[in-house]
Protein backbone atom coordinates (compact mmCIF):
# COMPACT_ATOMS: atom_id res chain seq x y z
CA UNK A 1 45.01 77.63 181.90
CA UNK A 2 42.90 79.20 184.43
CA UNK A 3 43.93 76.77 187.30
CA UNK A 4 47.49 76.79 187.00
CA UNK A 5 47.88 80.13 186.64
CA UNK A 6 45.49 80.84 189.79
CA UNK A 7 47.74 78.24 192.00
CA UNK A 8 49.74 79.61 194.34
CA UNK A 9 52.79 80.22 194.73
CA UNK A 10 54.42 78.55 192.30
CA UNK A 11 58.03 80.04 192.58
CA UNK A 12 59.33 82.49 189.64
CA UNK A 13 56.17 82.57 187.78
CA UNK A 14 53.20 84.94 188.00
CA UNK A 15 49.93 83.77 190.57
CA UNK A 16 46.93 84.91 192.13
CA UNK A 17 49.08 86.81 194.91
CA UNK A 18 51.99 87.92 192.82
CA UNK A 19 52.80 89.70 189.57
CA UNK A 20 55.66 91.13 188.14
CA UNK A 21 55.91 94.84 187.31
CA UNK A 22 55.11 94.42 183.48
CA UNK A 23 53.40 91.14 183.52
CA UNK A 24 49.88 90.31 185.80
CA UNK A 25 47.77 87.91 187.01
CA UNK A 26 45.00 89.35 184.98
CA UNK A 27 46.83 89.36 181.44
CA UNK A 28 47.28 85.72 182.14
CA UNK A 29 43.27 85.63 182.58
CA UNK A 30 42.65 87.35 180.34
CA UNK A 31 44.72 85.87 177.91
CA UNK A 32 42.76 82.31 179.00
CA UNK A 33 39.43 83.81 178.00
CA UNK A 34 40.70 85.14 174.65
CA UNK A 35 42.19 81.84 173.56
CA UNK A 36 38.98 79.34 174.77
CA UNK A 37 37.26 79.36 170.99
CA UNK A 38 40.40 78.48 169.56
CA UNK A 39 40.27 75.01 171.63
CA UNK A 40 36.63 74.68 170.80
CA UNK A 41 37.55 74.96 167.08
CA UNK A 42 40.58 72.48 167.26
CA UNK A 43 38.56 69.82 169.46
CA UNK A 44 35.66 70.49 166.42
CA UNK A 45 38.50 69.45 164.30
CA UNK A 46 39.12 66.65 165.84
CA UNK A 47 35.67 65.14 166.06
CA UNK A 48 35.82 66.07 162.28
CA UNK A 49 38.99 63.75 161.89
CA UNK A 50 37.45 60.62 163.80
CA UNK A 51 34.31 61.09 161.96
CA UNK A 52 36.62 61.12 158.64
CA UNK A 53 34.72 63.99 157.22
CA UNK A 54 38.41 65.81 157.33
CA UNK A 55 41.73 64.61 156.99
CA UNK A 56 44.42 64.69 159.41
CA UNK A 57 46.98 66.98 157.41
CA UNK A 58 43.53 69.83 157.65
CA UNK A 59 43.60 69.29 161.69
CA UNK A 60 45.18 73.03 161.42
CA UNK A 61 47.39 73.12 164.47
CA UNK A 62 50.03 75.55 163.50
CA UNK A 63 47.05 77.96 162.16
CA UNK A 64 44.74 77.42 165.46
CA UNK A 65 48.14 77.89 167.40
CA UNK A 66 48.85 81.17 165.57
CA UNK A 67 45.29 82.80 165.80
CA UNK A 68 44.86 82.14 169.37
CA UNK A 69 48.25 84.05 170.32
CA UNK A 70 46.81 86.57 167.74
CA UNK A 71 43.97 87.12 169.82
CA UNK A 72 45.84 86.75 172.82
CA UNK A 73 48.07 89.48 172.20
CA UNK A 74 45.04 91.50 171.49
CA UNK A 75 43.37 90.76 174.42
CA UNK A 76 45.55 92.42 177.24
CA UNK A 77 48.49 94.57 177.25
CA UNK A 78 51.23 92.46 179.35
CA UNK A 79 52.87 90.58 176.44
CA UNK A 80 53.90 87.16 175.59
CA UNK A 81 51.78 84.82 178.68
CA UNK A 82 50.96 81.75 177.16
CA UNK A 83 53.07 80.79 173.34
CA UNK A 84 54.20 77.59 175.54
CA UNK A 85 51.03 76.71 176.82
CA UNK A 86 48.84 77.31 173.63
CA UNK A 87 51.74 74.94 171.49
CA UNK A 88 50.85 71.74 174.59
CA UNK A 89 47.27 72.62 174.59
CA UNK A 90 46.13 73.05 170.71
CA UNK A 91 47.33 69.52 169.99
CA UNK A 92 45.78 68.05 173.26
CA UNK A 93 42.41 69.71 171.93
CA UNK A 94 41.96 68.00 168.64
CA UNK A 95 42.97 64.99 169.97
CA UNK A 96 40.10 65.41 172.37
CA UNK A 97 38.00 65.70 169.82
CA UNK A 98 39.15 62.92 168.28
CA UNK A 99 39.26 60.20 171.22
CA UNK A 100 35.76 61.85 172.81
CA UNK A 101 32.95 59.30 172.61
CA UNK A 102 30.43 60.70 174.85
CA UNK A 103 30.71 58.19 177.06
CA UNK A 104 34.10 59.97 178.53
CA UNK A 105 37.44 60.04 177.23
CA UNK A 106 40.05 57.66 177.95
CA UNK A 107 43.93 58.85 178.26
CA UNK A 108 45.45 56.12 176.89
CA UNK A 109 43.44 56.65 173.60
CA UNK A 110 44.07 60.47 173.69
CA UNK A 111 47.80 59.97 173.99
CA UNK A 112 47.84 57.56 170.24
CA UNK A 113 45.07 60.39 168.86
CA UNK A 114 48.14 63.02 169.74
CA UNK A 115 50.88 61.04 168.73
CA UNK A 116 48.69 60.54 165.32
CA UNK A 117 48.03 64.41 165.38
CA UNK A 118 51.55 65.55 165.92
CA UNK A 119 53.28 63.09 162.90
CA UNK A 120 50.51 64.71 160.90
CA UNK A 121 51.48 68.22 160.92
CA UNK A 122 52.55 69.90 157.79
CA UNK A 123 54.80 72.67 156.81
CA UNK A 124 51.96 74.95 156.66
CA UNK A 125 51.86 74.59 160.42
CA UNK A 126 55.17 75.12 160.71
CA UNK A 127 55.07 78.38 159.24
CA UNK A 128 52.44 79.78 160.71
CA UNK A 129 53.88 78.43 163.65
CA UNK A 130 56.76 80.85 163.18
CA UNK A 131 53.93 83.52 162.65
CA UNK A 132 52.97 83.05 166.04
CA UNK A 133 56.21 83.70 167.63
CA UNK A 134 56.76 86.65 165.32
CA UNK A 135 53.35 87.44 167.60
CA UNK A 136 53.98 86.79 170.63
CA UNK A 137 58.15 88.03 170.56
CA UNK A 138 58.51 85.41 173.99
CA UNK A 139 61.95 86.41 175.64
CA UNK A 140 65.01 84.09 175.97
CA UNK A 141 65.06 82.44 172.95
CA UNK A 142 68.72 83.11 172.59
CA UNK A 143 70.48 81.99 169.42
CA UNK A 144 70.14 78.99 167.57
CA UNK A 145 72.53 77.75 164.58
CA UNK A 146 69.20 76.36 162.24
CA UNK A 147 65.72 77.86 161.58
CA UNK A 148 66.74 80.65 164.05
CA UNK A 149 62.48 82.15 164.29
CA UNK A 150 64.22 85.65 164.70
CA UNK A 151 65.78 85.41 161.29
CA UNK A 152 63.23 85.75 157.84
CA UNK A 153 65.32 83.35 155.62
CA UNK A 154 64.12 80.45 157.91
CA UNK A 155 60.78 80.80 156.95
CA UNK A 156 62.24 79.96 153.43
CA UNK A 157 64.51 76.80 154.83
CA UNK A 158 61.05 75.56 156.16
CA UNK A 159 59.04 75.69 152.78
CA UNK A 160 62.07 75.11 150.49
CA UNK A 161 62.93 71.66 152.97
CA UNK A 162 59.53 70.62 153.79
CA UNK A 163 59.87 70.62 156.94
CA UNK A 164 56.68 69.91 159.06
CA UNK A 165 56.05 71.39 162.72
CA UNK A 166 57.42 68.12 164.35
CA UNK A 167 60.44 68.41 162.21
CA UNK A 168 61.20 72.25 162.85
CA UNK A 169 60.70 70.65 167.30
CA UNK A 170 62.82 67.77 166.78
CA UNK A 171 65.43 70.43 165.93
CA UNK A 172 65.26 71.98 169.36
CA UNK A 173 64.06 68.95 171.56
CA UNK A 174 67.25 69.44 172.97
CA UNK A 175 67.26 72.29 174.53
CA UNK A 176 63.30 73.39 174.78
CA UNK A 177 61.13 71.71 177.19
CA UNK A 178 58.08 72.35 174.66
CA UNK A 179 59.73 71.36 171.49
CA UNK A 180 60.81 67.81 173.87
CA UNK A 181 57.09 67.06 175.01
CA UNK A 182 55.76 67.08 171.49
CA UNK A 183 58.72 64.92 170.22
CA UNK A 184 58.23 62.50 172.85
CA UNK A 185 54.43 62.11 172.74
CA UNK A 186 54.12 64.33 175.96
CA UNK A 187 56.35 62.19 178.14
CA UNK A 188 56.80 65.04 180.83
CA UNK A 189 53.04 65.38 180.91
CA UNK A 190 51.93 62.22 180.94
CA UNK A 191 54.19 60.25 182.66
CA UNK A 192 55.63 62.12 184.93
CA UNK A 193 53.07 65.17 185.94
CA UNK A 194 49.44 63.62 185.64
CA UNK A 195 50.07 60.66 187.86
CA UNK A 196 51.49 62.66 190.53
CA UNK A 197 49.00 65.23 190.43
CA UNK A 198 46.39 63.03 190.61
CA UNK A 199 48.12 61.35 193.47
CA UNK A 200 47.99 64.35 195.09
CA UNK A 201 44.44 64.95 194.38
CA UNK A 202 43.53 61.82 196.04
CA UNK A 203 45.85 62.53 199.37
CA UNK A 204 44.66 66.58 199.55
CA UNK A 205 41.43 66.76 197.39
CA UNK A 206 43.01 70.37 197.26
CA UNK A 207 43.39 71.50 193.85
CA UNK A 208 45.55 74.45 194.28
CA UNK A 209 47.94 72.15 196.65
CA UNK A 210 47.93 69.59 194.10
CA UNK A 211 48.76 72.02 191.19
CA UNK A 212 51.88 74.07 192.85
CA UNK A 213 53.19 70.29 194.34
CA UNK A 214 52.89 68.94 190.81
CA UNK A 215 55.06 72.25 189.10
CA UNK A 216 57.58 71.82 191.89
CA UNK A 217 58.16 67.88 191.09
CA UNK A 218 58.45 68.52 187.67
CA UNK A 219 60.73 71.24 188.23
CA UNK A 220 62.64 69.31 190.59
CA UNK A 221 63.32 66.45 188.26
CA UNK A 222 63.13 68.26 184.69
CA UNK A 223 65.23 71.48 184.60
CA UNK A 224 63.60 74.32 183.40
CA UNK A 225 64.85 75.13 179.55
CA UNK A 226 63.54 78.91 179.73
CA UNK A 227 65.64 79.41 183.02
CA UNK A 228 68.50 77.54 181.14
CA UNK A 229 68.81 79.31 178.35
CA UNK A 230 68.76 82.44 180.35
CA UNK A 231 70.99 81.61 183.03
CA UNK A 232 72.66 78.75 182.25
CA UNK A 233 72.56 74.91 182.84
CA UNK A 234 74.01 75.38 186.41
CA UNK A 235 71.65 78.12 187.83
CA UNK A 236 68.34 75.85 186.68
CA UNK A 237 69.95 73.07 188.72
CA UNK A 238 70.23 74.84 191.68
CA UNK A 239 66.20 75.85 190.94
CA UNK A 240 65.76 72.01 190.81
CA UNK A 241 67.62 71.10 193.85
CA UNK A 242 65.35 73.81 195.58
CA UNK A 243 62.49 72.48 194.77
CA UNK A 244 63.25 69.22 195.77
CA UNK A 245 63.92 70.51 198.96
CA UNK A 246 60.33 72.05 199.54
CA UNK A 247 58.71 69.20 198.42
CA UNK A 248 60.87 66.99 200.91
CA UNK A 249 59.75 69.37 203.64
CA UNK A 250 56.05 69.06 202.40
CA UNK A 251 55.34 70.90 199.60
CA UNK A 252 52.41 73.81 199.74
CA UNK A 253 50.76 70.55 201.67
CA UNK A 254 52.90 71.65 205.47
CA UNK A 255 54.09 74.83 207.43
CA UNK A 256 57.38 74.55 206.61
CA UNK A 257 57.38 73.38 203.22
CA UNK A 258 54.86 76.38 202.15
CA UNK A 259 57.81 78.46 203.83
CA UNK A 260 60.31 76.91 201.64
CA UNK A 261 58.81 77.79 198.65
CA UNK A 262 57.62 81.54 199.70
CA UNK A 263 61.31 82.02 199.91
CA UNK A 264 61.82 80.12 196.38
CA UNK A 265 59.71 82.37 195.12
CA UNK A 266 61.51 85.47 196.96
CA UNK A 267 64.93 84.42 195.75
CA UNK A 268 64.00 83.70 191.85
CA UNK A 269 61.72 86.82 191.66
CA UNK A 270 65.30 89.29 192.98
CA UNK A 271 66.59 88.36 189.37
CA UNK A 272 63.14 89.35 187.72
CA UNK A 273 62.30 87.37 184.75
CA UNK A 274 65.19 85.60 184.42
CA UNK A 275 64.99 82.86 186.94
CA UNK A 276 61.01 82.12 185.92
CA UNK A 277 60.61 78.59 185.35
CA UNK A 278 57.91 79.42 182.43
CA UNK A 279 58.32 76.09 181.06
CA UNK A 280 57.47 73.98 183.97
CA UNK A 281 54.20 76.20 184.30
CA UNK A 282 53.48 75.25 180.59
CA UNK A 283 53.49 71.90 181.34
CA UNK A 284 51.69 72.00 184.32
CA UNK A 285 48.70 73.32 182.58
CA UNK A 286 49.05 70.40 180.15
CA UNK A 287 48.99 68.29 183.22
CA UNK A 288 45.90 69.74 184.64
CA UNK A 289 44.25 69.57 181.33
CA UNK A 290 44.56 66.25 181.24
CA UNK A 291 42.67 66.45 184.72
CA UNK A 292 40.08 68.19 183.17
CA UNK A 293 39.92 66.32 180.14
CA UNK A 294 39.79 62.91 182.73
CA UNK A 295 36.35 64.63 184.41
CA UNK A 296 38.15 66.93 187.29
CA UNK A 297 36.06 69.43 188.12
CA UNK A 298 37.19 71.85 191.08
């Protein structure tokens, strides 16, 4: 959480050189340190699971998910920075736990350890899923014709259905990034944003370089869901086609491509929050997890 937020500039989202007037670099820190036990407790339940001393409906996800925005939102004053990021990262945790030897930690074996994870959750963690976001109150949510979070009788629907936390996703996979990744295994992470990162690790050994090039080619390639429900489908593909274009001209890697996307960042910050691709940046720190998780150190 720490290193993507810190790379810079990633266009439309908060960084080390740029804030917005009621959101700031240092809520997002802040908001990193206040959540770090609550991954410590979910990769403890994970090493629980492979050990078999707890079963994989107790892995807690939805609770862990709900107390870390808790103490999130206690933790600084700038509101909602990280719902989308806890919901990639909580998962990825106990599935650490589970696939960690201490010999290292192979990918491929974390990946079936989170697919196991995620067909495991309950509708207790979809609850206090919804608990969270009652939290956190994240902006452009917009309306939605099931299980709308804003609305008290879908709390109800969830318990009275049965419906686990993968169920309650698959409902919006469709039109939230988030809710896609943990429906499809963490496709967007995994096969599209850690190989290209660490490509770009190898050919800059530049970790800040690596992480803004990494959120612009998943931007350029997956449209940003937060931007689209805000603005509409046609606005995030003009986002996409811009980033495509500063990572043709070099990315944060050249001159002119760090140019490109100083004046991305200009032109998406005129509209305020509307045009800030906060689901590409939640992904990204899945991504560089994974880099961490693989032995990265910076």
């Amino acid at each position: 959480m720490l290193l993507e937020v810190s790379a810079y500039p990633k266009p439309g989202n908060v960084h080390r050189t740029r804030d917005y007037s009621d959101t700031r670099f240092e809520h997002f820190v802040a908001s990193a340190v206040a959540s770090g036990s609550y991954f410590e407790c979910a990769a403890r339940n994970g090493a629980l699971i492979s050990k078999r001393k707890r079963s994989l409906e107790k892995a807690g996800i939805g609770c862990t998910i709900r107390d870390a925005i808790i103490s999130i939102m206690r933790s600084q004053r700038g509101g909602n920075t990280s719902l989308g990021t806890i919901t990639l990262l909580v998962p990825l945790a106990v599935a650490a736990g589970m696939t960690f030897t201490g010999r290292g930690l192979s990918l491929s074996g974390l990946r079936r350890n989170l697919a196991i994870i995620l067909r495991a959750t309950s509708v207790t963690d979809a609850v206090a899923f919804y608990d969270a976001v009652a939290r956190a109150k994240p902006g452009g949510l917009g309306s939605v014709p099931t299980l709308d979070v804003r609305d008290p009788a879908s709390r109800r629907k969830i318990l009275n259905s049965r419906l686990s936390l993968l169920d309650v996703f698959r409902l919006a996979a469709d039109r939230d990034s988030i809710c896609s990744e943990w429906t499809t295994d963490y496709e967007i992470t995994f096969g599209l944003g850690y190989p290209y990162l660490r490509r770009e690790l190898s050919r800059t050994a530049d970790i800040n370089v690596a992480t803004v090039n990494t959120y612009l080619k998943i931007l350029s390639e997956i449209p940003d869901t937060l931007i689209a429900r805000k603005a509409g489908l046609q606005t995030t593909t003009w986002v996409s086609r811009r980033a495509r274009k500063a990572l043709a001209l070099g990315g944060a890697n050249t001159n002119v491509g760090r140019k490109e996307i100083e004046k991305l960042d200009e032109d998406l910050r005129r509209n305020g929050h509307l045009l800030n691709p906060g689901a590409t940046a939640d992904i990204s720190a899945a991504v560089v997890a994974l880099a961490t998780l693989s032995g990265y150190r910076p």
